[in-house]
Protein backbone atom coordinates (compact mmCIF):
# COMPACT_ATOMS: atom_id res chain seq x y z
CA UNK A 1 -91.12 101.47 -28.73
CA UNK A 2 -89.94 101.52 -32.39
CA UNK A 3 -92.38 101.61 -35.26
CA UNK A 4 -91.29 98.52 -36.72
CA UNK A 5 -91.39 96.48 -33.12
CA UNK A 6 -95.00 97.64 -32.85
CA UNK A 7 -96.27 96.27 -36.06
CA UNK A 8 -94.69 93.01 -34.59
CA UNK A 9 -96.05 93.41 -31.17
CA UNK A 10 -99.30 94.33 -32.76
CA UNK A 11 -99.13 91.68 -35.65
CA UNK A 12 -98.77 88.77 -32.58
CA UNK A 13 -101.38 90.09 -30.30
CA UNK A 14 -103.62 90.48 -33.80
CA UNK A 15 -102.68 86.44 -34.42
CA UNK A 16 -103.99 85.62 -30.91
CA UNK A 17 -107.19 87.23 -31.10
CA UNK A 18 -107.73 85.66 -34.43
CA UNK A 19 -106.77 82.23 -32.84
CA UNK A 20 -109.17 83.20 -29.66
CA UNK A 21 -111.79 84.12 -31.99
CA UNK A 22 -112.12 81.22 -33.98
CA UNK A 23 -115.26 78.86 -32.97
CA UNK A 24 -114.53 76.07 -31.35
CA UNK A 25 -114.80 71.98 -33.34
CA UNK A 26 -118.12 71.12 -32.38
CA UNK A 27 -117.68 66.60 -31.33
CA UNK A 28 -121.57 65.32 -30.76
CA UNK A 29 -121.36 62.20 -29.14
CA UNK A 30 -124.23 59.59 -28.18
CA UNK A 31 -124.44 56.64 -25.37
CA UNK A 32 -127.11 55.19 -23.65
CA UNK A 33 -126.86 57.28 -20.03
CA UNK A 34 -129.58 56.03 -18.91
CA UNK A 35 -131.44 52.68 -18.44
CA UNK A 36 -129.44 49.14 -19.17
CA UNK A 37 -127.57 50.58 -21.53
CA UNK A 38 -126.07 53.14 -18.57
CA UNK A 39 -123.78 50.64 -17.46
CA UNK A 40 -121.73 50.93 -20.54
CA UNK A 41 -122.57 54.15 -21.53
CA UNK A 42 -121.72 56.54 -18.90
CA UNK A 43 -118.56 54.88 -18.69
CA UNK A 44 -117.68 55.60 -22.29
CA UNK A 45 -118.58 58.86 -21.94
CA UNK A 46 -116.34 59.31 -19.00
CA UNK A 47 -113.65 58.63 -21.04
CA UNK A 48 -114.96 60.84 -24.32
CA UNK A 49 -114.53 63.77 -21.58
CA UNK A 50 -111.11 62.90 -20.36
CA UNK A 51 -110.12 63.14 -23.74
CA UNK A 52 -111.64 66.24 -24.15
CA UNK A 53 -110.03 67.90 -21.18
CA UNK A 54 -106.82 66.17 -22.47
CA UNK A 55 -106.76 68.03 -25.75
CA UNK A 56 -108.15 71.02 -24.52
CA UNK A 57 -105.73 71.67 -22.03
CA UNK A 58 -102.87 71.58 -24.71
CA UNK A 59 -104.73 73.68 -27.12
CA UNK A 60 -107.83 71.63 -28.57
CA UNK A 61 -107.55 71.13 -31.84
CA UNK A 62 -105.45 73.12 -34.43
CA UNK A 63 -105.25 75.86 -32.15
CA UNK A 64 -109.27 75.69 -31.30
CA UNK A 65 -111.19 74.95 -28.54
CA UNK A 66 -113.12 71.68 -28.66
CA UNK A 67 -117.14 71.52 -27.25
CA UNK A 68 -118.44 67.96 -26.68
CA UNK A 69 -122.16 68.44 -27.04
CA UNK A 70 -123.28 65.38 -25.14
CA UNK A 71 -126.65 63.39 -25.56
CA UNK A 72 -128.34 59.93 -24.24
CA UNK A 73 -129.01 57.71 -26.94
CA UNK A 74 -131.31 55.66 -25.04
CA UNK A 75 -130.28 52.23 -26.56
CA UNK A 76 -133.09 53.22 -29.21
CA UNK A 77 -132.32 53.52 -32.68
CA UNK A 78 -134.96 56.15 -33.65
CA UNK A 79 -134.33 58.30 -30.26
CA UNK A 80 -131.09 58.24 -31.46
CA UNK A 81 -131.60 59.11 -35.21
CA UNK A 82 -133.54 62.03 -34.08
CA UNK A 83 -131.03 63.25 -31.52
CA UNK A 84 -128.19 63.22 -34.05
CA UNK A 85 -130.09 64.94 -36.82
CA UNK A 86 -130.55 67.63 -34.47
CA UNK A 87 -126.98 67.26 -33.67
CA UNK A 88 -125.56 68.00 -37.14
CA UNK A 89 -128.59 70.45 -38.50
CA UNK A 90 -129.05 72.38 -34.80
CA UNK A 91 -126.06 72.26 -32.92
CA UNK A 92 -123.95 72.41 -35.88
CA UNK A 93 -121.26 69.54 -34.77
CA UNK A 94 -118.65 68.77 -37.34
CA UNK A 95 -118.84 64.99 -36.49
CA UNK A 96 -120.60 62.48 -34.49
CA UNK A 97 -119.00 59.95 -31.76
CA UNK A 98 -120.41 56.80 -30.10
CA UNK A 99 -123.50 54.54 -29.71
CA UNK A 100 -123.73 51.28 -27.88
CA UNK A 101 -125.95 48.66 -29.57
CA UNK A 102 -125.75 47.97 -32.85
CA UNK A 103 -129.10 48.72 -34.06
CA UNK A 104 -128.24 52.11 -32.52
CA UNK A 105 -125.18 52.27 -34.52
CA UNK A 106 -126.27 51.15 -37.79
CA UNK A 107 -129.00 54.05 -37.41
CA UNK A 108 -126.67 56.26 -36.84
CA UNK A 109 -124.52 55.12 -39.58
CA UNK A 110 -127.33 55.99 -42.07
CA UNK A 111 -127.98 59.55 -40.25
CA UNK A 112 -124.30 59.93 -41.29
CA UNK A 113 -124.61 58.59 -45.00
CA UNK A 114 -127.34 61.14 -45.64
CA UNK A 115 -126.16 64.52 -43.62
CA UNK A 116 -122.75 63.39 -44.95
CA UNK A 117 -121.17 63.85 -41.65
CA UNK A 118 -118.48 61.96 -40.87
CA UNK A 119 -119.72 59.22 -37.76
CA UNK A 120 -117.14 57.26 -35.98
CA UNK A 121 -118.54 54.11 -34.40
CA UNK A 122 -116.86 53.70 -30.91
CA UNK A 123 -118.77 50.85 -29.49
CA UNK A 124 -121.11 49.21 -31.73
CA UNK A 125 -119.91 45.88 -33.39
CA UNK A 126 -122.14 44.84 -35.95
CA UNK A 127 -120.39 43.67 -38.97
CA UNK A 128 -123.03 45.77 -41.49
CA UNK A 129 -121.53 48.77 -40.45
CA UNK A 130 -118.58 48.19 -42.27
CA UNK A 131 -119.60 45.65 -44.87
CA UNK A 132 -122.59 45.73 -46.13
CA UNK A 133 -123.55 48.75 -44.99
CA UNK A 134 -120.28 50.86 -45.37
CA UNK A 135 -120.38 54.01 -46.65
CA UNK A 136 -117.59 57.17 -46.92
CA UNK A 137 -118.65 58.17 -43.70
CA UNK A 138 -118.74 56.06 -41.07
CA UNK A 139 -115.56 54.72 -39.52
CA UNK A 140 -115.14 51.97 -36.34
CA UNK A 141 -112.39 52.13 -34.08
CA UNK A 142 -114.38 49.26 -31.56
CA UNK A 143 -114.03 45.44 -32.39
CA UNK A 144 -116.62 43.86 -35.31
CA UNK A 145 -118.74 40.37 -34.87
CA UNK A 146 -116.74 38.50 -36.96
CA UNK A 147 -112.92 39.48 -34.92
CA UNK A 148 -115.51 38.64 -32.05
CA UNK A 149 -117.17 35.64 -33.63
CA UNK A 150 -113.61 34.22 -34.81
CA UNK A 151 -112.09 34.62 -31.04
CA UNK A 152 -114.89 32.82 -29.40
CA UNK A 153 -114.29 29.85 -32.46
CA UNK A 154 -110.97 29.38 -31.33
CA UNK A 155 -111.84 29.37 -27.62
CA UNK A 156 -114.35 26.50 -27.92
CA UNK A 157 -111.56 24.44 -29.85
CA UNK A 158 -109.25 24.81 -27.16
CA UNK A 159 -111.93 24.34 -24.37
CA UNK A 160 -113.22 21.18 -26.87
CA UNK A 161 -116.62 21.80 -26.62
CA UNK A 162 -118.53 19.25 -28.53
CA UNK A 163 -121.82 20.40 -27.90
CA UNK A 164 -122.67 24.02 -28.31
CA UNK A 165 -125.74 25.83 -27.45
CA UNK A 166 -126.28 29.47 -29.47
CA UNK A 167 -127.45 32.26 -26.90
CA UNK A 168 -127.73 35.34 -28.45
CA UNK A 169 -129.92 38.53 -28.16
CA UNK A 170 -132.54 38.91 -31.14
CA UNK A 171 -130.62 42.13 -32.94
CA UNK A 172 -128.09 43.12 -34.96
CA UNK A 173 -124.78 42.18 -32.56
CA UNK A 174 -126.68 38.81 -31.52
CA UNK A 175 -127.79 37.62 -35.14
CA UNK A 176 -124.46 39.10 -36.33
CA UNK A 177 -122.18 37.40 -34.04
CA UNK A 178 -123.78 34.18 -34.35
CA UNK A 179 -122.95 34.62 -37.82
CA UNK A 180 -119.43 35.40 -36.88
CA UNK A 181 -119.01 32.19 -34.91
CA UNK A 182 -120.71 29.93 -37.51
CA UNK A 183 -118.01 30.90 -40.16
CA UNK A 184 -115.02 30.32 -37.83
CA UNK A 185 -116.35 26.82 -36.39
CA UNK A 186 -115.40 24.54 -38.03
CA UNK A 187 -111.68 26.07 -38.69
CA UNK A 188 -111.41 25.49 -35.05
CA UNK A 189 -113.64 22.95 -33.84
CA UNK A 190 -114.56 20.89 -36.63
CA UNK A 191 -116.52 18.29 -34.67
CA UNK A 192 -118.45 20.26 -32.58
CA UNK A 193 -122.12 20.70 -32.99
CA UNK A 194 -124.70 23.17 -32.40
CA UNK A 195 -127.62 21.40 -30.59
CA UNK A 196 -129.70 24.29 -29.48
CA UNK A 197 -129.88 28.36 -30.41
CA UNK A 198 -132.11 30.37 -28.42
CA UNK A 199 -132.46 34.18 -28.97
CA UNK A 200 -133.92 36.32 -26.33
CA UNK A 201 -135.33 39.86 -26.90
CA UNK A 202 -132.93 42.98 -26.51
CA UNK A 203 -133.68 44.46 -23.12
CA UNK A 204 -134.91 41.02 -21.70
CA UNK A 205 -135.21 40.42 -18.19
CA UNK A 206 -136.60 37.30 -17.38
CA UNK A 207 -134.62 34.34 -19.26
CA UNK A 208 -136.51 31.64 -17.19
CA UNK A 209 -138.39 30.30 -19.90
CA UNK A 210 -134.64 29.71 -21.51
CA UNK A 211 -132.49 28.52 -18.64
CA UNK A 212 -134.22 24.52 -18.71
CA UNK A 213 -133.85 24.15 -22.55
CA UNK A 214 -130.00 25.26 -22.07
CA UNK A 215 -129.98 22.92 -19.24
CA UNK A 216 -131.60 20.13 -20.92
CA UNK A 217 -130.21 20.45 -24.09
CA UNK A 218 -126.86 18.43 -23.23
CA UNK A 219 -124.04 21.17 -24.73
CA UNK A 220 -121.15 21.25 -22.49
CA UNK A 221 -120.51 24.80 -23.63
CA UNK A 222 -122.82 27.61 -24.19
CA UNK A 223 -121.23 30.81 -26.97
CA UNK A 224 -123.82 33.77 -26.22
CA UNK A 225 -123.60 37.56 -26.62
CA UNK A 226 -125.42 38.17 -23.46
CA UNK A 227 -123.42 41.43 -21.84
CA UNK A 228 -124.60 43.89 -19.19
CA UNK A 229 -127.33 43.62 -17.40
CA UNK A 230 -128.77 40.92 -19.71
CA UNK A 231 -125.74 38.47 -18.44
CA UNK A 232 -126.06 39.62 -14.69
CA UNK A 233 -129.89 39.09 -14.93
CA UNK A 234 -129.04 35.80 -16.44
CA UNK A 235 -126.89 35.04 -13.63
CA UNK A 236 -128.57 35.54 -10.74
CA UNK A 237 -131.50 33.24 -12.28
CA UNK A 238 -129.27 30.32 -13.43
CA UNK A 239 -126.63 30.33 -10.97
CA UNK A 240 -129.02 29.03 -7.90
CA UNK A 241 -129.99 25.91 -10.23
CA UNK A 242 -126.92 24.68 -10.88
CA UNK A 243 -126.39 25.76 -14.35
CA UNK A 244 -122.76 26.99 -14.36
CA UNK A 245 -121.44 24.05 -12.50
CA UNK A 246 -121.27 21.79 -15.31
CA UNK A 247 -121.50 24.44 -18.71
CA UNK A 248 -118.64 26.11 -19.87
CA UNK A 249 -119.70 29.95 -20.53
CA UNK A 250 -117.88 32.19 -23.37
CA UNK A 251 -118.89 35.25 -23.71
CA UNK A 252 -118.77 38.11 -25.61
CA UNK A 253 -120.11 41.40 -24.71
CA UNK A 254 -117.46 42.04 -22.32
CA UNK A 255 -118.57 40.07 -19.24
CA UNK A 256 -114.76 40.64 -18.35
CA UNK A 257 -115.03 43.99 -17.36
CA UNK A 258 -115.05 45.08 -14.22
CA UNK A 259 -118.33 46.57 -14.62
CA UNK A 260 -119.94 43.72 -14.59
CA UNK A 261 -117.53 41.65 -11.98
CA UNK A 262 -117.86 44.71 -9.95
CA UNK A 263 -121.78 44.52 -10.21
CA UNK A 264 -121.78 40.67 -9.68
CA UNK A 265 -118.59 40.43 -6.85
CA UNK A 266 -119.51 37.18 -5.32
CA UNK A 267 -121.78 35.92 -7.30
CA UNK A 268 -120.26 35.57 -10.59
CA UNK A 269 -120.31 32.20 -11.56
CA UNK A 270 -117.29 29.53 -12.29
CA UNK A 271 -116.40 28.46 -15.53
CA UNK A 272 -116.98 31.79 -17.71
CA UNK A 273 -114.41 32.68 -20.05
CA UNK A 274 -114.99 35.96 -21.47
CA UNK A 275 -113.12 39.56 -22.92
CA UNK A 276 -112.91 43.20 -21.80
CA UNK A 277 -111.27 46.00 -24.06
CA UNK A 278 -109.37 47.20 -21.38
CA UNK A 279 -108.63 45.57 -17.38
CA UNK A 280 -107.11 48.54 -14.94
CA UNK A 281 -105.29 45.78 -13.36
CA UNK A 282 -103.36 44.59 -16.69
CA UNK A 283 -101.81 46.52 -19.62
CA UNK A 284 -100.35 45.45 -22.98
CA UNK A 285 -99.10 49.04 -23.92
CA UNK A 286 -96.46 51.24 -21.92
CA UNK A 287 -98.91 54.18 -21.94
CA UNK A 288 -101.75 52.01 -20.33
CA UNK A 289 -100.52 53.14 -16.54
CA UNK A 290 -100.57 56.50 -17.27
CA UNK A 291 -104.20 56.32 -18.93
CA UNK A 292 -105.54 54.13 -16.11
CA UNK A 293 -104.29 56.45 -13.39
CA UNK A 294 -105.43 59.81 -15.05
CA UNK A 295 -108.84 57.73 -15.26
CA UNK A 296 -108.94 56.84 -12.06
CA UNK A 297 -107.80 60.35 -10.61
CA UNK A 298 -110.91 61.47 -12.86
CA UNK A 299 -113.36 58.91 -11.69
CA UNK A 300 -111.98 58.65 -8.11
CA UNK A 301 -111.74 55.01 -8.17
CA UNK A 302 -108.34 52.74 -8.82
CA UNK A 303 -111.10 50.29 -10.29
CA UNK A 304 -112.05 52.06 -13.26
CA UNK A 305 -114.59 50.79 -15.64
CA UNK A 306 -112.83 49.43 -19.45
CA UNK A 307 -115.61 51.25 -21.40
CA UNK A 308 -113.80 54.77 -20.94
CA UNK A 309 -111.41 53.71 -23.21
CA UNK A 310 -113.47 53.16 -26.45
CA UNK A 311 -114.53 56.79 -25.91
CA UNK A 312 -110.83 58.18 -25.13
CA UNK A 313 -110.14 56.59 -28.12
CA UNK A 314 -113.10 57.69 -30.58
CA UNK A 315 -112.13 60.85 -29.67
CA UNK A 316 -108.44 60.48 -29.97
CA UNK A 317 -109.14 59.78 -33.82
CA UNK A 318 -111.46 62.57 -34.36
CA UNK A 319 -108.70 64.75 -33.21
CA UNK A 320 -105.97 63.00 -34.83
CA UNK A 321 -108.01 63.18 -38.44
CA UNK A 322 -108.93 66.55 -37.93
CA UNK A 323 -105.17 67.76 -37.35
CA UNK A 324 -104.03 65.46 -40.64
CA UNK A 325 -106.41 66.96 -42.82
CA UNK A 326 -106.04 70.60 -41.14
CA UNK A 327 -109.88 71.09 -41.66
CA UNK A 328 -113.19 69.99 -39.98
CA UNK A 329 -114.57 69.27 -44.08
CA UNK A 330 -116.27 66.16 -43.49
CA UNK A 331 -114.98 64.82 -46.69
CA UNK A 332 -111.22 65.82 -45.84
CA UNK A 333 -111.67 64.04 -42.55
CA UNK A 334 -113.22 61.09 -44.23
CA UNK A 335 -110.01 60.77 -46.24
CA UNK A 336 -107.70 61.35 -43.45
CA UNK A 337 -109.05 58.48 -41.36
CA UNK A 338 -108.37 55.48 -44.32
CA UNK A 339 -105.35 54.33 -43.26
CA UNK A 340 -104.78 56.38 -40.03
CA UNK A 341 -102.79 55.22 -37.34
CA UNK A 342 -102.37 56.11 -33.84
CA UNK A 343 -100.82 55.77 -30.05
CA UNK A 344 -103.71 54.53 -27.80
CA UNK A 345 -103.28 53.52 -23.78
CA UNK A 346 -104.24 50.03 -25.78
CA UNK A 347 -101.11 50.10 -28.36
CA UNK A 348 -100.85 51.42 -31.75
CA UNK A 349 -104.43 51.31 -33.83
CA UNK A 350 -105.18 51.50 -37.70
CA UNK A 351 -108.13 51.95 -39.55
CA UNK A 352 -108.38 50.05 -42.94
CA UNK A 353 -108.83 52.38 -46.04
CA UNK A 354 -110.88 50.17 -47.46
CA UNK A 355 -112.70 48.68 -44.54
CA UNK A 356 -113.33 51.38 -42.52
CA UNK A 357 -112.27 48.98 -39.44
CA UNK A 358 -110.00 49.56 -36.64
CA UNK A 359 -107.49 46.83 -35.87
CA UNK A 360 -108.18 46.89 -31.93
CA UNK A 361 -107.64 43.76 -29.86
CA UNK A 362 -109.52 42.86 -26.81
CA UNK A 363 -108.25 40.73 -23.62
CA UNK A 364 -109.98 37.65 -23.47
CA UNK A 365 -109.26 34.67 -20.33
CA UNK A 366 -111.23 33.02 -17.72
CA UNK A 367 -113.07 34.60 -14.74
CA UNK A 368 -111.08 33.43 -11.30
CA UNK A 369 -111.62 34.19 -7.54
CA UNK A 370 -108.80 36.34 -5.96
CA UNK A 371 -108.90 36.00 -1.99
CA UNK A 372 -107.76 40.30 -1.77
CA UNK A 373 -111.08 40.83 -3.62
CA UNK A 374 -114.06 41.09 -3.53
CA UNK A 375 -115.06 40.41 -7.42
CA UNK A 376 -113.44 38.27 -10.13
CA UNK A 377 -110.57 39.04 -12.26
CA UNK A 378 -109.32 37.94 -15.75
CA UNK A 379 -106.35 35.13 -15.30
CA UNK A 380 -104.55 34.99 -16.85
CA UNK A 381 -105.49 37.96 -19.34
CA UNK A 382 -104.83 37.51 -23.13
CA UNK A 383 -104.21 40.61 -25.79
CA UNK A 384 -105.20 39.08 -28.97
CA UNK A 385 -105.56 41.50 -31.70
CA UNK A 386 -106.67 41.02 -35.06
CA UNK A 387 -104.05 41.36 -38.26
């Protein structure tokens, strides 16, 4: 071999051991994996590690090897202030993923603010996080209570309640969304009035002390937050008295899923209208069959759960930031999110410089019996996205 070709042989091989030497972009991520929260949680972080593999398998992330060091947030805010302090000053991550609840997510929001870590907020809607407590840091790529509160507005117009009742949970996303709704009420159903809010606890399992005052209240239509197991709980404790016969339900806290019509099959009730991120059965982007069937080749299950997609996605734009700023600085990859679009299995998403907010839609439509199933489906299923 000539001198000169060996320097080049030798100046490649030397490139690729540098490349192969490099530490690999350290994503922490947090959901609840255990508990209520599970149902949403170890769905999301299904899809956080198809992403993973995803970019990993094409080379990670300019040219390095991404590690997802994963932790259960236990739908507590101070478990989950602890675990990602020891994320960012043990483990060393160069940014944070995830959370569920929005207490969780505003906690982790201020973990962020001080470590000055850059914390993308995958799941948890509260409007603080990106109002009044927005900071350089902390980014949303999941829907906020107001897009939420504003949707379920409209939906009572068009369903003309006239009398509402409130049921929220007593935290952030319930107080938060109720807020939400309040605002956009009378923009689409002016003459509708609230004649009863009730707020149950977080984690609540017993709502019979609430079901009569719903019942006896007189609202033709009930706007609540209730999601996971608090709605299935809810449910199976209401349903048997008659309550859904005559109350129109919407919902957010993605009731649509098919977690939760999976959980429920037969006995979700009639007349719920509600919203789901994602349906496996129905798309509104070209790259949503391809998504849904390397899900379900991952999950082994055609009926894949419409949480994995908020973590595909949070992951999608840590990766996407990280490659526009060509560095893992926490303040470069601050500045490459404002304004950052991308291609998601859900269309094409952009976070607000200024806001901090993604513009994701969600499906929203009412819960119906299909005679091939064995669980309800959204039909028909609309995308309706914020501007």
């Amino acid at each position: 071999m000539k001198y000169s070709v060996m320097l080049a042989a030798v100046g490649v091989l030397g490139a690729g051991t540098a490349i192969a030497q490099q530490p690999p972009i350290k994503i922490g991520v947090l959901y609840p994996l255990t508990g209520g929260g599970a149902v949403y949680g170890v769905p999301a972080m299904a899809g956080h590690q198809l992403a993973i593999e995803e970019l990993n398998a094409k080379g990670g992330i300019m040219g390095r090897k991404i590690e997802s060091i994963e932790r259960d947030d236990k739908l507590n805010p101070a478990s989950a202030s602890s675990t990602m302090k020891e994320l960012i000053t043990k483990d060393k991550v160069d940014i944070v993923l995830g959370g569920l609840a929005s207490s969780v997510g505003l906690a982790m929001s201020e973990v962020s603010k001080q470590e000055k870590v850059v914390y993308i907020s995958t799941i948890p809607k509260s409007i603080q996080i990106t109002t009044d407590k927005l900071h350089k840091y902390v980014f949303r790529t999941s829907a906020n209570t107001d897009q939420e509160g504003d949707t379920m507005a409209m939906l009572a117009g068009k369903n003309k309640l006239s009398k509402i009742c409130h049921l929220q949970l007593d935290y952030a996303y319930g107080n938060d969304l109720e807020v939400g709704i309040l605002k956009a009420l009378p923009k689409y159903a002016p003459d509708a009035k609230v004649v009863l809010t009730l707020k149950p606890k977080l984690g609540a399992t017993d709502f019979n002390p609430f079901i009569p005052q719903v019942m006896a209240a007189g609202c033709d239509g009930v706007l609540s937050g209730l999601w996971g197991p608090h709605f299935v709980s809810w449910v199976k404790q209401a349903a048997p008295l008659g309550f859904f016969n005559k109350i129109k339900w919407i919902s957010g806290g993605e009731i649509g899923s098919h977690e939760i019509a999976g959980e429920l099959k037969g006995e979700y009730p009639d007349n719920v209208i509600s919203n789901a991120y994602e349906l496996w059965y129905a798309g509104n982007d070209p790259s949503h069959k391809e998504f849904q069937a390397r899900l379900a080749k991952k999950l082994n299950t055609q009926e894949t759960p419409q949480w994995a997609v908020l973590g595909y996605i949070g992951v999608m734009y840590a990766a996407a930031a990280m490659e526009k700023a060509q560095s893992t600085d926490p303040d470069k990859v601050s500045a490459a999110l404002e304004g950052l679009s991308i291609g998601t299995p859900v269309g094409k998403l952009t976070i607000d410089a200024k806001t901090h907010q993604a513009n994701i839609g969600q499906f929203w439509g009412p819960m119906v019996k299909k005679p091939d199933r064995a669980y309800r489906m959204m039909e028909p299923a609309e995308y309706i996205q914020p501007k």
